[in-house]
Protein backbone atom coordinates (compact mmCIF):
# COMPACT_ATOMS: atom_id res chain seq x y z
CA UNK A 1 38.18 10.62 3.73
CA UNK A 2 35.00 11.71 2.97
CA UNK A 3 32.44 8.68 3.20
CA UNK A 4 29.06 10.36 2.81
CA UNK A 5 26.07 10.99 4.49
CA UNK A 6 23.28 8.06 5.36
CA UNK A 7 19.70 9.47 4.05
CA UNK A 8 16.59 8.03 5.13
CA UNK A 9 13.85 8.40 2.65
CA UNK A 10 10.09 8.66 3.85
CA UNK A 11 7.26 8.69 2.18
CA UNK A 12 3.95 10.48 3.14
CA UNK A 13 0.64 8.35 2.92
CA UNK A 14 -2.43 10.14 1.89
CA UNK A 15 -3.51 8.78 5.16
CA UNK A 16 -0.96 11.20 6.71
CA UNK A 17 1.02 8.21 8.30
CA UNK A 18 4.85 7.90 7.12
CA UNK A 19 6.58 4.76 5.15
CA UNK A 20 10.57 4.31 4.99
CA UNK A 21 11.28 3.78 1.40
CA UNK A 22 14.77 3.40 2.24
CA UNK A 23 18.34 4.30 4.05
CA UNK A 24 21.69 4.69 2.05
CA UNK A 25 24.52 6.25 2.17
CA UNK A 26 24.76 9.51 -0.47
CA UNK A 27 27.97 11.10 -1.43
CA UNK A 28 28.30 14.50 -0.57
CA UNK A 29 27.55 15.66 -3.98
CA UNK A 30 24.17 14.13 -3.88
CA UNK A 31 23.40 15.89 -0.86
CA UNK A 32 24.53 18.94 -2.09
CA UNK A 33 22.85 18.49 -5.32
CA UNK A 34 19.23 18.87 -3.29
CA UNK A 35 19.90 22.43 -2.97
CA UNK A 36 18.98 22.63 -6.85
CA UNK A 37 16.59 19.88 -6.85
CA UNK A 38 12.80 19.54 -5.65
CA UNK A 39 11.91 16.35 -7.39
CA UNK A 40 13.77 12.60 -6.54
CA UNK A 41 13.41 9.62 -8.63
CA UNK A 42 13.35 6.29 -6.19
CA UNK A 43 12.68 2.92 -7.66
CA UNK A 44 11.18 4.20 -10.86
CA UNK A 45 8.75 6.25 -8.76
CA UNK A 46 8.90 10.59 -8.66
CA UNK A 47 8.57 12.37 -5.52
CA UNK A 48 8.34 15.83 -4.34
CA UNK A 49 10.74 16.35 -1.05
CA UNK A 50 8.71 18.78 0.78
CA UNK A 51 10.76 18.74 4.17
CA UNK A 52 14.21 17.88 5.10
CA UNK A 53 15.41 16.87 8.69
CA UNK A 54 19.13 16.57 9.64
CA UNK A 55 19.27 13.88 12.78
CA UNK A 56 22.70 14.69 14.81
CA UNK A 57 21.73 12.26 17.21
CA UNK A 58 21.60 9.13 14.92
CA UNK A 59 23.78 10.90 12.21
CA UNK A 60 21.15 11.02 9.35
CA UNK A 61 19.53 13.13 6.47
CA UNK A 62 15.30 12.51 6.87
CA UNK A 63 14.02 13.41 3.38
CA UNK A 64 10.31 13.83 3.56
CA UNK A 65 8.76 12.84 0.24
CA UNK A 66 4.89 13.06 -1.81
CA UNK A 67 4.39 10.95 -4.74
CA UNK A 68 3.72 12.75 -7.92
CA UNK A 69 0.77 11.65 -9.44
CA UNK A 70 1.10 10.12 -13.38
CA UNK A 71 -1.42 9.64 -15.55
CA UNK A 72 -1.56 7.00 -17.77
């Protein structure tokens, strides 16, 4: 039984320093589905995933995110 993959989600400060936005567990699916995508919506916020890092040690998906800007 397949029970997903846990993805860490990090976003990058103008600063250049990193925040964790958060860690879950994605289905397989979802994963998959970031082949296709280049935008993720978190928390009502849009970010760009500019780099991806697969952690065999600790058994995680790093996602590597920019906030879009919106105006309004």
């Amino acid at each position: 039984m397949d029970n997903g993959l846990k993805v860490i989600l990090f976003e990058k400060l103008p600063e250049g320093d990193l925040q964790m936005i958060e860690e879950r567990v994605w289905s397989m699916n979802m994963v998959t589905a970031l082949e296709h995508v280049n935008y993720i919506v978190v928390g009502g916020r849009e970010f760009e995933a500019v780099e991806g890092r697969l952690n065999v040690d600790d058994g995680k998906l790093e996602l590597l995110l920019v906030p879009m800007r919106t105006e309004g």
